[in-house]
Each structure stands twice: as structure tokens, then as C-alpha cells.
PDB file of N, CA and C in Angstrom:
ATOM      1  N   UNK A   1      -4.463 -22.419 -14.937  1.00  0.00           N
ATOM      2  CA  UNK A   1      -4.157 -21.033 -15.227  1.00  0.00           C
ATOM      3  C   UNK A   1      -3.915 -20.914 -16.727  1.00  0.00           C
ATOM      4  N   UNK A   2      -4.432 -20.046 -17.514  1.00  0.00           N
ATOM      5  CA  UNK A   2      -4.210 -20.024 -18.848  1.00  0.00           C
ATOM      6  C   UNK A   2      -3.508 -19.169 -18.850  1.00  0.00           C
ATOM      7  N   UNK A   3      -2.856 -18.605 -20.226  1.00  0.00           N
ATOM      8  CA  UNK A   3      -1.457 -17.937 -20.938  1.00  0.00           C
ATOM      9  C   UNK A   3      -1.817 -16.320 -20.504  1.00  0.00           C
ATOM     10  N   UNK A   4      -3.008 -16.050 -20.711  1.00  0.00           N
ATOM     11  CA  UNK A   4      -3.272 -14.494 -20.038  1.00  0.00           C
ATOM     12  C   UNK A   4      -2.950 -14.430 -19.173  1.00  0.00           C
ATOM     13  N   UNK A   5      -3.229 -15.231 -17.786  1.00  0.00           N
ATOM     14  CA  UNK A   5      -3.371 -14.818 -16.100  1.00  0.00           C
ATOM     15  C   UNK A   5      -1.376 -15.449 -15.848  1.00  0.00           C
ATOM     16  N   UNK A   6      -1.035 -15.774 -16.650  1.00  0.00           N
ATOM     17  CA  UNK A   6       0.040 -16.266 -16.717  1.00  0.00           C
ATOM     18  C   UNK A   6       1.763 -14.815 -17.188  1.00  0.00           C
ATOM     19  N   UNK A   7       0.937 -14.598 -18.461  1.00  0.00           N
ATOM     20  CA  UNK A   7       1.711 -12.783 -18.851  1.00  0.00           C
ATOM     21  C   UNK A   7       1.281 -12.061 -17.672  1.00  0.00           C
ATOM     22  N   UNK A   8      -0.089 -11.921 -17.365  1.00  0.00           N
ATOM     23  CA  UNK A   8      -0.855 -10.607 -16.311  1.00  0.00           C
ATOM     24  C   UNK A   8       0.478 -10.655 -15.021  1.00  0.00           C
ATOM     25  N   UNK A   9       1.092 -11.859 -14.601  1.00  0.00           N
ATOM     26  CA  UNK A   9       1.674 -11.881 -13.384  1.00  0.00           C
ATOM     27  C   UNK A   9       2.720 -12.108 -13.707  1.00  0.00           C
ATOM     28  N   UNK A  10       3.495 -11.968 -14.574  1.00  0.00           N
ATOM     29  CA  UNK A  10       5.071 -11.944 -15.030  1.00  0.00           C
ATOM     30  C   UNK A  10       4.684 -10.576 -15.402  1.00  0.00           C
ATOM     31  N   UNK A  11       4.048  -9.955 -15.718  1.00  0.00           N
ATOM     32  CA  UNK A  11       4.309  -8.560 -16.058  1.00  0.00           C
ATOM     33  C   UNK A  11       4.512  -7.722 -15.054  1.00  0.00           C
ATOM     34  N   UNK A  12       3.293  -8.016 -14.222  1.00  0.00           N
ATOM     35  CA  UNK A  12       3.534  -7.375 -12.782  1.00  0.00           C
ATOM     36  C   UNK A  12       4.306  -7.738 -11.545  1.00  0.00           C
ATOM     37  N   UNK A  13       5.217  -8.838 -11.988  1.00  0.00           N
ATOM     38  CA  UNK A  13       6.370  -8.981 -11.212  1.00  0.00           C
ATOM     39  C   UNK A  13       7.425  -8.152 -11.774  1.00  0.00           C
ATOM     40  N   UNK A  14       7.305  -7.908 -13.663  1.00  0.00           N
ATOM     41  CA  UNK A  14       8.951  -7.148 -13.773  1.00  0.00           C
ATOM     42  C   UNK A  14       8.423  -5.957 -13.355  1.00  0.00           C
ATOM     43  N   UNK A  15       7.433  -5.726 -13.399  1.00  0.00           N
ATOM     44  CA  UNK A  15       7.270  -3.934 -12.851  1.00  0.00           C
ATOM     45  C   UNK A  15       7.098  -3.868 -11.914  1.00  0.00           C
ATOM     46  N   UNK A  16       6.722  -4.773 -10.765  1.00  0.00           N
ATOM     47  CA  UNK A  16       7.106  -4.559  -9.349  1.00  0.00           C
ATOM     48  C   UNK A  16       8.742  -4.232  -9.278  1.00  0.00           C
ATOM     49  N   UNK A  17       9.494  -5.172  -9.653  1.00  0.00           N
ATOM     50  CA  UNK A  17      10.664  -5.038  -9.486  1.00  0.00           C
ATOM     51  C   UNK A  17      11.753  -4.232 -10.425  1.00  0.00           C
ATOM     52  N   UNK A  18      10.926  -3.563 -11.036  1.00  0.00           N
ATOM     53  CA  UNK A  18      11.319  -2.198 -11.785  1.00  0.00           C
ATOM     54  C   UNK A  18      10.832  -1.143 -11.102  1.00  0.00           C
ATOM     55  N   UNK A  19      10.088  -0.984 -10.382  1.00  0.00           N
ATOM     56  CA  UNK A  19       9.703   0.037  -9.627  1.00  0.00           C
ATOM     57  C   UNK A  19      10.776   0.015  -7.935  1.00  0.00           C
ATOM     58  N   UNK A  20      11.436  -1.262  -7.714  1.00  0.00           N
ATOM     59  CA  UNK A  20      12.203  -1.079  -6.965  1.00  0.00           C
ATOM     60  C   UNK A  20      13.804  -0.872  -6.751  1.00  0.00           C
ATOM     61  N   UNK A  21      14.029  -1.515  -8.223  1.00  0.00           N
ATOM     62  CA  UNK A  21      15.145  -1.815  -8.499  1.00  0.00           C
ATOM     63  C   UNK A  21      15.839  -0.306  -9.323  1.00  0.00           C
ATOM     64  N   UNK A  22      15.158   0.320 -10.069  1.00  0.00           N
ATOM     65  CA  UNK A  22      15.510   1.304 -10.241  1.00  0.00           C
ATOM     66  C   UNK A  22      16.127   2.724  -9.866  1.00  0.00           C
ATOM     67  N   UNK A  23      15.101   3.196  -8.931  1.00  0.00           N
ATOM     68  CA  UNK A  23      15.563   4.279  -8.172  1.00  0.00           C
ATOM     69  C   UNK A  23      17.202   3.704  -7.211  1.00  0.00           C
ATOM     70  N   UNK A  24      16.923   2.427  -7.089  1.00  0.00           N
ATOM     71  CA  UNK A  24      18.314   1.817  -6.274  1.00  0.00           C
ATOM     72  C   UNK A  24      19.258   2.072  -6.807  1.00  0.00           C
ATOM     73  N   UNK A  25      19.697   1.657  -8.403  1.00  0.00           N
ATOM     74  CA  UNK A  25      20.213   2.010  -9.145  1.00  0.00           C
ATOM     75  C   UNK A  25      20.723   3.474  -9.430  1.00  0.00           C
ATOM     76  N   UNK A  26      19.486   4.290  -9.614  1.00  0.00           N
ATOM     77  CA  UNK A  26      19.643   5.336 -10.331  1.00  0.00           C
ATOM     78  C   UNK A  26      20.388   6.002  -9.026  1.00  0.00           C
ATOM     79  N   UNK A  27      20.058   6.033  -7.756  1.00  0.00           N
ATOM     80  CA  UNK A  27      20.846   6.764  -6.545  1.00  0.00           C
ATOM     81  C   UNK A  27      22.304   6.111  -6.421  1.00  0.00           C
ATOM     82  N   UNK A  28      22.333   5.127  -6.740  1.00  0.00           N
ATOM     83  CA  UNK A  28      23.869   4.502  -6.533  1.00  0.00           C
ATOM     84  C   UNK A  28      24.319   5.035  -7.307  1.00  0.00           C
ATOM     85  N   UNK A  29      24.296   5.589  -8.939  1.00  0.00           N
ATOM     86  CA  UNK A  29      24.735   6.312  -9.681  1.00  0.00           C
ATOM     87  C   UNK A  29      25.401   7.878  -9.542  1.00  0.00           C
ATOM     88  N   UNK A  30      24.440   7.894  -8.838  1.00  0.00           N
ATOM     89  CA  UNK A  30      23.867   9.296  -8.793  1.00  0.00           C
ATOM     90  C   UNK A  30      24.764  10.298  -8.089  1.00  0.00           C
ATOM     91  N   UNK A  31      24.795   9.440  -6.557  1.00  0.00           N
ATOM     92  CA  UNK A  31      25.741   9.630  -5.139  1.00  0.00           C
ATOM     93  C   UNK A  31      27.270   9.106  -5.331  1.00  0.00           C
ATOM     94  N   UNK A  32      27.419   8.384  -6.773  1.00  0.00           N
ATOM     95  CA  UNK A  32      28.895   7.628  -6.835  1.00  0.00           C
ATOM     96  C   UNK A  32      29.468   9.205  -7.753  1.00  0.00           C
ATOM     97  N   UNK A  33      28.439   9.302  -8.471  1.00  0.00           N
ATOM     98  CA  UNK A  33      28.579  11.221  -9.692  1.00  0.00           C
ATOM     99  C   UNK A  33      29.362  12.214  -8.566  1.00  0.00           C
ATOM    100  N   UNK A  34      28.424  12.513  -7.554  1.00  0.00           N
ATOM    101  CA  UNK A  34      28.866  13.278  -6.593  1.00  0.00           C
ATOM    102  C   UNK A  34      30.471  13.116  -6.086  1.00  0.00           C
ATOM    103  N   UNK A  35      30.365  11.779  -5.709  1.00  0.00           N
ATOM    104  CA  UNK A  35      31.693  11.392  -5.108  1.00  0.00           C
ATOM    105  C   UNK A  35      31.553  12.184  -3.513  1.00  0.00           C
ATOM    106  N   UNK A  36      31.002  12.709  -2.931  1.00  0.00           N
ATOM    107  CA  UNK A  36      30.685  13.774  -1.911  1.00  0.00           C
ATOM    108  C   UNK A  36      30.727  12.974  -0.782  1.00  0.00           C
ATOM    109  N   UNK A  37      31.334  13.294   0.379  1.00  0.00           N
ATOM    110  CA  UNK A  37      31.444  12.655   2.223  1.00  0.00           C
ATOM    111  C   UNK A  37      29.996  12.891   2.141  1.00  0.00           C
ATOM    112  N   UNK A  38      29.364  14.349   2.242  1.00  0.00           N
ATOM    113  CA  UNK A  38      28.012  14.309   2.765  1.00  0.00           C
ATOM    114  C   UNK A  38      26.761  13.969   1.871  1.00  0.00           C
ATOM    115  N   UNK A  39      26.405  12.846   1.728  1.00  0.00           N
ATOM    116  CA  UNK A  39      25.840  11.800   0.572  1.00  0.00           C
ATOM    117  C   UNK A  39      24.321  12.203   0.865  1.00  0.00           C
ATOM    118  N   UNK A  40      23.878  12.580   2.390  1.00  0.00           N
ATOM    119  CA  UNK A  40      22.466  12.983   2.615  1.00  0.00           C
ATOM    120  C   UNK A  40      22.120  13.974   1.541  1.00  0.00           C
ATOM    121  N   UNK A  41      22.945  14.899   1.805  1.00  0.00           N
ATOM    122  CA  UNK A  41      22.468  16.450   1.083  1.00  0.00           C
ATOM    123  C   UNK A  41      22.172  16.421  -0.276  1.00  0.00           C
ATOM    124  N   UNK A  42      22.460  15.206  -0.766  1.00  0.00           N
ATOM    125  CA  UNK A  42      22.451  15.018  -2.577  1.00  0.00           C
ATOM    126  C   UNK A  42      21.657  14.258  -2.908  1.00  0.00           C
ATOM    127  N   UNK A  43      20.904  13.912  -1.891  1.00  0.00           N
ATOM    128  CA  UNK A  43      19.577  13.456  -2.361  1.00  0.00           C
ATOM    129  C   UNK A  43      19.088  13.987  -2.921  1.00  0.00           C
ATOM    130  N   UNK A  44      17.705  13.666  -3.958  1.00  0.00           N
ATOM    131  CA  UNK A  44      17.002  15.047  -4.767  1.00  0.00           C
ATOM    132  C   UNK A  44      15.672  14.776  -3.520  1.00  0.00           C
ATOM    133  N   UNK A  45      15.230  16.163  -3.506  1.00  0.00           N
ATOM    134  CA  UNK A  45      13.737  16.341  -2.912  1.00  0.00           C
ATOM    135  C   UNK A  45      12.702  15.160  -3.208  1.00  0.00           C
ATOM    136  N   UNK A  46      12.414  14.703  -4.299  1.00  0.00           N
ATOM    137  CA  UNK A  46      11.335  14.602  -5.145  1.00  0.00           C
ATOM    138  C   UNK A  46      11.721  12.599  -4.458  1.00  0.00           C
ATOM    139  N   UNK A  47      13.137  12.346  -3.890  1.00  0.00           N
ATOM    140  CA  UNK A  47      12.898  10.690  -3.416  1.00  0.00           C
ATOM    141  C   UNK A  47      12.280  10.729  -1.852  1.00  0.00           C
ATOM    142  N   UNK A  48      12.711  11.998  -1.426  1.00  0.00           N
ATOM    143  CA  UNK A  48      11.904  11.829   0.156  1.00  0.00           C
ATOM    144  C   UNK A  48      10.308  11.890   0.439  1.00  0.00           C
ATOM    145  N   UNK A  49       9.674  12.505  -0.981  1.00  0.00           N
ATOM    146  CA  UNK A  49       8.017  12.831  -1.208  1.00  0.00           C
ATOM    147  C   UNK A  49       7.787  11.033  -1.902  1.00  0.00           C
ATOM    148  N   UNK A  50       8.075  10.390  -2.204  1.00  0.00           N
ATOM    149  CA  UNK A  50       8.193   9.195  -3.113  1.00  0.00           C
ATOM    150  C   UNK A  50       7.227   8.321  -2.198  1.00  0.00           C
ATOM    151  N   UNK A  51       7.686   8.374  -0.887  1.00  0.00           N
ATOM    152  CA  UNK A  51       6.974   7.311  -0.155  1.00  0.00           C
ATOM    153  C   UNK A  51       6.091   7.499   0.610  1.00  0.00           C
ATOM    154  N   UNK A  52       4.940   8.281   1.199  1.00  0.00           N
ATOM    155  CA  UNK A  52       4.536   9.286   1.333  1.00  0.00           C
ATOM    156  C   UNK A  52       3.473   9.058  -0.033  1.00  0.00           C
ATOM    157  N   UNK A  53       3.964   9.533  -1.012  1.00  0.00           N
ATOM    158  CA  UNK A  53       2.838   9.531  -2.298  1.00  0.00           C
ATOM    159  C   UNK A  53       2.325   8.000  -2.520  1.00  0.00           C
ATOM    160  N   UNK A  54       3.164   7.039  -2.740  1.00  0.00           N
ATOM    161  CA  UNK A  54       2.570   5.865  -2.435  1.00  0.00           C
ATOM    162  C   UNK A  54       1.888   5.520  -1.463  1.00  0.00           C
ATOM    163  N   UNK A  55       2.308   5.693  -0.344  1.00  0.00           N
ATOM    164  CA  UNK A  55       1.294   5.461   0.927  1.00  0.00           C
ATOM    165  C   UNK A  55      -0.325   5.648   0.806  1.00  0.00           C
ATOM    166  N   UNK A  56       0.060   7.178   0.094  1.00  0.00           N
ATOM    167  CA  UNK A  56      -1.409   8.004   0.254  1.00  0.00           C
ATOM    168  C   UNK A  56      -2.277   7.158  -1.042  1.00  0.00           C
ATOM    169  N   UNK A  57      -1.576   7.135  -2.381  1.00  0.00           N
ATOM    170  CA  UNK A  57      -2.264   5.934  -3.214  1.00  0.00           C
ATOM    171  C   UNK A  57      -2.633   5.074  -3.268  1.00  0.00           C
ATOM    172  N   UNK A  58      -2.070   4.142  -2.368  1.00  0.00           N
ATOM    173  CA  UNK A  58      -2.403   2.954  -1.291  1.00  0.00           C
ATOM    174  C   UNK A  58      -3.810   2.694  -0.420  1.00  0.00           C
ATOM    175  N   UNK A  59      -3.389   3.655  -0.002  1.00  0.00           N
ATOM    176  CA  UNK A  59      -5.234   4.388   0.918  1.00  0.00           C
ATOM    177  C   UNK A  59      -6.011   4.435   0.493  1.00  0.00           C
ATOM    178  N   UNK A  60      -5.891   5.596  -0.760  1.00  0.00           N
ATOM    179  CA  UNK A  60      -7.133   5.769  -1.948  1.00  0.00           C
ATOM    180  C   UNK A  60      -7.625   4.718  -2.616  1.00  0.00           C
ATOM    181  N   UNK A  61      -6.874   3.954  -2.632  1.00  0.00           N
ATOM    182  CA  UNK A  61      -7.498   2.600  -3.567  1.00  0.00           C
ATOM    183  C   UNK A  61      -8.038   1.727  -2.428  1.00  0.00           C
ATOM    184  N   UNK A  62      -7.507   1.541  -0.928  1.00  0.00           N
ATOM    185  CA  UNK A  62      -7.898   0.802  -0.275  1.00  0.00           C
ATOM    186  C   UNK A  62      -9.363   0.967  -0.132  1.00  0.00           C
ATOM    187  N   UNK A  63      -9.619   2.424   0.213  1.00  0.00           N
ATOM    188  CA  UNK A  63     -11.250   2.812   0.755  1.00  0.00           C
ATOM    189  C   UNK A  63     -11.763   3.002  -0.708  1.00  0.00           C
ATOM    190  N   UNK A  64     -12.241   2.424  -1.867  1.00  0.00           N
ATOM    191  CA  UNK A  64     -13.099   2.269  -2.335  1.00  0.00           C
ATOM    192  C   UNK A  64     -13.221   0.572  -2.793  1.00  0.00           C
ATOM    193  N   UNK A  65     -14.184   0.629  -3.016  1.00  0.00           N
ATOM    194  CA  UNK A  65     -14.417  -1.025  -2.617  1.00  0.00           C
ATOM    195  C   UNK A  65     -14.592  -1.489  -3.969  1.00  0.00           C
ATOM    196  N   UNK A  66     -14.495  -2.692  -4.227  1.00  0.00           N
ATOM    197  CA  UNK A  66     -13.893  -3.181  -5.930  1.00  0.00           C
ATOM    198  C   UNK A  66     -15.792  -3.636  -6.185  1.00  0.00           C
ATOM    199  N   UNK A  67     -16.706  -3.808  -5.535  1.00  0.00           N
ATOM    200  CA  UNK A  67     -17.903  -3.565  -5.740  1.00  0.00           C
ATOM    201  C   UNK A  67     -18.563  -3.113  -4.703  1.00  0.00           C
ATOM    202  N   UNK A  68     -19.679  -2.187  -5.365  1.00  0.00           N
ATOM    203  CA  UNK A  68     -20.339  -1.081  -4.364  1.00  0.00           C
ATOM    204  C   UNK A  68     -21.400  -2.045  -4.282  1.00  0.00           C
ATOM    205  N   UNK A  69     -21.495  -2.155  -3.103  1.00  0.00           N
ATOM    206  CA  UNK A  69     -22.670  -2.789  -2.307  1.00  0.00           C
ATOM    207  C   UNK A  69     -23.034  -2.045  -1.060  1.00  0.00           C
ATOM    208  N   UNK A  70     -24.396  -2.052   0.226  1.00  0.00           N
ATOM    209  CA  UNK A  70     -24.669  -2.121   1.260  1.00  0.00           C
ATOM    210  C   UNK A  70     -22.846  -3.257   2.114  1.00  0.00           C
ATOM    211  N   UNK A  71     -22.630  -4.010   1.466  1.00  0.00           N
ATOM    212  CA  UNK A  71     -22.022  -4.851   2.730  1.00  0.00           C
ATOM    213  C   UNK A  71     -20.210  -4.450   2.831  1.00  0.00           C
ATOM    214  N   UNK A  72     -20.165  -4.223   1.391  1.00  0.00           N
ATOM    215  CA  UNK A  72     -18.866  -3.748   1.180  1.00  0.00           C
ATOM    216  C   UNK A  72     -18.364  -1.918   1.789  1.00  0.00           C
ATOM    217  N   UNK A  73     -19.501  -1.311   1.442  1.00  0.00           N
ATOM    218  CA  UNK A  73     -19.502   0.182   1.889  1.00  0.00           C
ATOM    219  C   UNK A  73     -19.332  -0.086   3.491  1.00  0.00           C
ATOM    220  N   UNK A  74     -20.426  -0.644   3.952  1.00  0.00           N
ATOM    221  CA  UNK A  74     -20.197  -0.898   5.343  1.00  0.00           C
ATOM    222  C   UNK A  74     -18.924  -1.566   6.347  1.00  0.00           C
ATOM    223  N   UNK A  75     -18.350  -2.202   5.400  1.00  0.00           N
ATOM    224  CA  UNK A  75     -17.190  -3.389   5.807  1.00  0.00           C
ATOM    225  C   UNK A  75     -15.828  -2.457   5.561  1.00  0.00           C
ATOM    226  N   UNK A  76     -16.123  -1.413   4.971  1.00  0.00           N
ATOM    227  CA  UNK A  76     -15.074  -0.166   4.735  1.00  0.00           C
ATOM    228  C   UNK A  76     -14.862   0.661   5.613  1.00  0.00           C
ATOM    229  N   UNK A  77     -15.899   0.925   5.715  1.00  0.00           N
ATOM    230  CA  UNK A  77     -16.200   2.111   6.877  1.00  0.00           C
ATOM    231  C   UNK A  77     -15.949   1.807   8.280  1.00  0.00           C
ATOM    232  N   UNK A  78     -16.272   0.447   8.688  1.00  0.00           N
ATOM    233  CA  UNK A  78     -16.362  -0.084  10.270  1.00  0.00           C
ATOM    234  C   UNK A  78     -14.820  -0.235   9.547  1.00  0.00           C
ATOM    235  N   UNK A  79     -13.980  -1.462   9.051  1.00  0.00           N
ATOM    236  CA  UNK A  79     -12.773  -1.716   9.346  1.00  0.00           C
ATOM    237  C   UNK A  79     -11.885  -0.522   9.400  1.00  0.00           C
ATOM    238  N   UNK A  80     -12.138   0.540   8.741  1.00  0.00           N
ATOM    239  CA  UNK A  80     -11.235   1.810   8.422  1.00  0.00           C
ATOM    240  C   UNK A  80     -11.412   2.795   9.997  1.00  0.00           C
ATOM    241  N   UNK A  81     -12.901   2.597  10.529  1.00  0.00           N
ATOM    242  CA  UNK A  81     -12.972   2.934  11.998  1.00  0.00           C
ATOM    243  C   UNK A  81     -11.974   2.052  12.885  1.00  0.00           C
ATOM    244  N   UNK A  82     -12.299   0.942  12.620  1.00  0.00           N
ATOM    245  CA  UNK A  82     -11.157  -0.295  13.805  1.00  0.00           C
ATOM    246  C   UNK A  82     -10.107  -0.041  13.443  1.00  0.00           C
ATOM    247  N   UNK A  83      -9.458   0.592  12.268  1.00  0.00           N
ATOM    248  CA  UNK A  83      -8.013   0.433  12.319  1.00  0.00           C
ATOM    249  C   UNK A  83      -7.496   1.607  12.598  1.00  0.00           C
ATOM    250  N   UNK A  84      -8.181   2.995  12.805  1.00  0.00           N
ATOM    251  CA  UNK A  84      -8.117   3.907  13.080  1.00  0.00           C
ATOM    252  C   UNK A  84      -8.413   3.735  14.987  1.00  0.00           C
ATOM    253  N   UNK A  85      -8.681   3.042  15.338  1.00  0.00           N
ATOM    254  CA  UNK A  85      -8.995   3.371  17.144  1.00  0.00           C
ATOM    255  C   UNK A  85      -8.371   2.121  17.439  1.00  0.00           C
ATOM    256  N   UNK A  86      -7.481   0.871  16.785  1.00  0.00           N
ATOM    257  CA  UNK A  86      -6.534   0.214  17.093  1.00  0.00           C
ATOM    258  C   UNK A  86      -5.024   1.221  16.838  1.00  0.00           C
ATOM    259  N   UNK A  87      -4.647   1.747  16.318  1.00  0.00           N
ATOM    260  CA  UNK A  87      -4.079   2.713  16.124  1.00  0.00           C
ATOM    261  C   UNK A  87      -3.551   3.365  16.995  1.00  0.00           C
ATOM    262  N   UNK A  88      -4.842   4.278  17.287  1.00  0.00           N
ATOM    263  CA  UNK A  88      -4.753   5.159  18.512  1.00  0.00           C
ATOM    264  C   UNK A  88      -4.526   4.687  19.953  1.00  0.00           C
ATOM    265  N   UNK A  89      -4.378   3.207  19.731  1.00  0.00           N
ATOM    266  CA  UNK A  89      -4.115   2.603  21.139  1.00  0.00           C
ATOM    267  C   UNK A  89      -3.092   2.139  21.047  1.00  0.00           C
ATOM    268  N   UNK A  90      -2.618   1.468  20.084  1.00  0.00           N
ATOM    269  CA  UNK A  90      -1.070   0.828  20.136  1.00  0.00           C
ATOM    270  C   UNK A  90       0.041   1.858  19.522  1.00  0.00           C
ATOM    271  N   UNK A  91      -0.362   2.805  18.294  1.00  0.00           N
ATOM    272  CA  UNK A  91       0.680   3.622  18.103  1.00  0.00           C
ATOM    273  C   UNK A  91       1.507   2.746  17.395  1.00  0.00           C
ATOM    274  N   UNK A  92       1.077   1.517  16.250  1.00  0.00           N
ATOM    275  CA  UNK A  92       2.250   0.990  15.697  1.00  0.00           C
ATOM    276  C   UNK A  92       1.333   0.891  14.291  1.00  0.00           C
ATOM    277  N   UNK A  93       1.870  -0.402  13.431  1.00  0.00           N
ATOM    278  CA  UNK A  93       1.401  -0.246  11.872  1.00  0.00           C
ATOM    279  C   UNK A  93       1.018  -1.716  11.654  1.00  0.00           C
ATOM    280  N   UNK A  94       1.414  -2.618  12.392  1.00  0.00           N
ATOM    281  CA  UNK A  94       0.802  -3.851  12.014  1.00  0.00           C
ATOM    282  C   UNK A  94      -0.307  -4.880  13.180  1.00  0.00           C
ATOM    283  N   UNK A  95      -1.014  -3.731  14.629  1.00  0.00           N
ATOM    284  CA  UNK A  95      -1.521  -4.722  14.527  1.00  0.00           C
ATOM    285  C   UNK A  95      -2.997  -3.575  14.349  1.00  0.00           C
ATOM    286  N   UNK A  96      -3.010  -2.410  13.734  1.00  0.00           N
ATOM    287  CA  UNK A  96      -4.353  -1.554  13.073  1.00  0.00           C
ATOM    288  C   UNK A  96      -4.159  -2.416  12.188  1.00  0.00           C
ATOM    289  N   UNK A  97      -3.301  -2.611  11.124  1.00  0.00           N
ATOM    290  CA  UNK A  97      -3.605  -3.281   9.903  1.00  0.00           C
ATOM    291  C   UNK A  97      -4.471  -4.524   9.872  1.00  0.00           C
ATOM    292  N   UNK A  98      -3.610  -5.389  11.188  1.00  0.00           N
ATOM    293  CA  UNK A  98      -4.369  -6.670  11.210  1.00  0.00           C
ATOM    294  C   UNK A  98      -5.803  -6.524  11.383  1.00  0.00           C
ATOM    295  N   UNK A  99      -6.089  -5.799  12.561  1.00  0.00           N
ATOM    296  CA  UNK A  99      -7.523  -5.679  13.270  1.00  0.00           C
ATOM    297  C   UNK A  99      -8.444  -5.122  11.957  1.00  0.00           C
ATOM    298  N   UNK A 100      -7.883  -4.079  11.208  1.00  0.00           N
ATOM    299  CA  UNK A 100      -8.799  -3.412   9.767  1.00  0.00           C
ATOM    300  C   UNK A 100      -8.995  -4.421   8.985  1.00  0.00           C
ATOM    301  N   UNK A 101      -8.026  -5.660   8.788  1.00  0.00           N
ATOM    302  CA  UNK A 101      -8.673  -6.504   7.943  1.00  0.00           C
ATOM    303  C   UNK A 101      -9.400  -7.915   8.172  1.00  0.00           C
ATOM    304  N   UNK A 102      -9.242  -7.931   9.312  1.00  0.00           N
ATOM    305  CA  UNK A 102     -10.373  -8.872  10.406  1.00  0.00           C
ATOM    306  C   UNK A 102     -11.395  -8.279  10.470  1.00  0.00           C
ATOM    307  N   UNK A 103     -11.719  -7.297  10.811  1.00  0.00           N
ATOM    308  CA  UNK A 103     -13.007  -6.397  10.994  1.00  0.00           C
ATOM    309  C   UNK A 103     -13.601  -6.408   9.172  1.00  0.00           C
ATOM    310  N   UNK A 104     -13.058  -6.146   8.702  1.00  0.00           N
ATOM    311  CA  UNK A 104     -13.365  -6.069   7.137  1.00  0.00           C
ATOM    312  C   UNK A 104     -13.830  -7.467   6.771  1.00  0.00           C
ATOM    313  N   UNK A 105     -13.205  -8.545   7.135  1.00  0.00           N
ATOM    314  CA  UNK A 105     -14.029  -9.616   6.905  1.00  0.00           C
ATOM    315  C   UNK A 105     -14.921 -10.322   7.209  1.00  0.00           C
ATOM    316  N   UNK A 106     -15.167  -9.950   8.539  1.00  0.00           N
ATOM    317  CA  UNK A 106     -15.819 -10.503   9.173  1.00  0.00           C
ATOM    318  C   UNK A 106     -17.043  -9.524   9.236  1.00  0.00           C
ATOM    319  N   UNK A 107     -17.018  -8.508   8.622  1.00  0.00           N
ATOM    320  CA  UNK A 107     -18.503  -7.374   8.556  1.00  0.00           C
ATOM    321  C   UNK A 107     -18.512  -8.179   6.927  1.00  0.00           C
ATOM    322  N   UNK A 108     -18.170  -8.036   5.651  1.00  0.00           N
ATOM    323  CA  UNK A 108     -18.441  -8.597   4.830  1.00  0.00           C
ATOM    324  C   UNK A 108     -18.876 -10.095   4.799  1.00  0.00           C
ATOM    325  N   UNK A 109     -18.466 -11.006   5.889  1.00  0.00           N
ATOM    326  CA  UNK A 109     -19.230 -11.974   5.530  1.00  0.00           C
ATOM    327  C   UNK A 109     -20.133 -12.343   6.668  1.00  0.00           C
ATOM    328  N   UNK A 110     -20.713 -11.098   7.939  1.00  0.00           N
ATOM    329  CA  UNK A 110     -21.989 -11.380   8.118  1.00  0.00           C
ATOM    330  C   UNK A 110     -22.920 -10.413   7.456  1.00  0.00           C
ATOM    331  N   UNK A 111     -22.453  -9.754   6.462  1.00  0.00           N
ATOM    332  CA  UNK A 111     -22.953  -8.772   6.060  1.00  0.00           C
ATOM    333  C   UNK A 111     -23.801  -9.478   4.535  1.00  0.00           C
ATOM    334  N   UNK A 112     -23.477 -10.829   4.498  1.00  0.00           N
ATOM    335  CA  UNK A 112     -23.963 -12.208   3.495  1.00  0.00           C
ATOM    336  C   UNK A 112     -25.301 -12.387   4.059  1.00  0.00           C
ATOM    337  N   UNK A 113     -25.049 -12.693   5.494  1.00  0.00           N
ATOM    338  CA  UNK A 113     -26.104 -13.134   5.952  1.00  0.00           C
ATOM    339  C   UNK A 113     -27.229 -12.258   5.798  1.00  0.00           C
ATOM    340  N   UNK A 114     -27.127 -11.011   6.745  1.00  0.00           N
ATOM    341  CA  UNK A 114     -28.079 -10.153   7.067  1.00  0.00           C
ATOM    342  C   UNK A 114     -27.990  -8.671   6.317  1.00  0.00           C
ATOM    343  N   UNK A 115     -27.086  -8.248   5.077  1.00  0.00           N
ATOM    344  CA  UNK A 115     -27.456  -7.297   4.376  1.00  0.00           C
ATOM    345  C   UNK A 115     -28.869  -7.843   3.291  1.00  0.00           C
TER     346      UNK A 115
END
């Protein structure tokens, strides 16, 4: 591993953990300001939309594919179908996830063979 790929992932560990550690912070602050019994109500709006907006950013980046190919477009589309009708059958979040990214690999790498 050289000194680039080395900064690239210490960087994006402190900003992972600046992106979590913060708002923790800033609400412990925030709700201690108040001093208030009813601690729900003093939430601001803008932390309950927070997760929700990530989610949906999450998605967006998931369904486009880091190269456009026949095998990758296809390996998008079928896994994003399987994890959508695993879904609809179990009603939970980790085993669509699993099945979307089994299906995703396994269309991308017969998609080696016969795209």
C-alpha cells in the first residue's frame, strides 16, 4: 500500500467518524441548553429528515454502476428486481440486501462469460 491509498483511508475514517460523532455531540449540547423533561420536542426538524436523505443517497449511488457495460446495467437491474420481490416477501432489510447482492454477482460474473 503506498502513502496515497494510505492518507485516502485515514481521511475517510476521520470523516466517517465526524459525520457520526458530531451531530452526537452537537444534540447532547443542545438538549443539556434546553435543560427541558420533554427532550423529544427539541429536537430540530432537519435531524429526523437526516436519515432518510442518506438512505435515498445511498440508493442513488447504488443503481448506477461504477462502469457502464451490457453486464453491469444488467446485474443492476435483475439484483435491484431480486431485492425488491425478496422484500416483498420477507418484509425485513437484511435478507433483500443479501439476495440483491448475490444476484448482482452472480449476473456480473456469468455475464463474463456470455455478455
Amino acid at each position: 500500500m503506498d502513502n496515497a491509498t494510505g492518507w485516502a483511508i485515514a481521511a475517510a475514517a476521520v470523516g466517517t467518524l465526524l459525520l457520526r460523532v458530531f451531530p452526537l455531540i452537537w444534540m447532547r449540547h443542545h438538549l443539556q441548553q434546553k435543560s427541558d423533561v420533554n427532550a423529544v420536542e427539541n429536537i430540530p426538524a432537519w435531524l429526523s429528515v437526516l436519515g432518510p436523505t442518506m438512505i435515498a443517497a445511498l440508493l442513488g449511488v447504488s443503481l448506477v454502476p461504477g462502469h457502464i457495460n451490457a453486464s453491469t446495467v444488467c446485474a443492476t437491474v435483475v439484483g435491484s428486481v431480486a431485492t425488491l420481490l425478496v422484500w416483498r416477501w420477507q418484509k425485513s432489510l437484511g435478507w433483500p440486501i443479501f439476495s440483491g447482492v448475490v444476484v448482482y454477482g452472480l449476473v456480473v460474473y456469468l455475464g463474463a462469460y456470455f455478455l
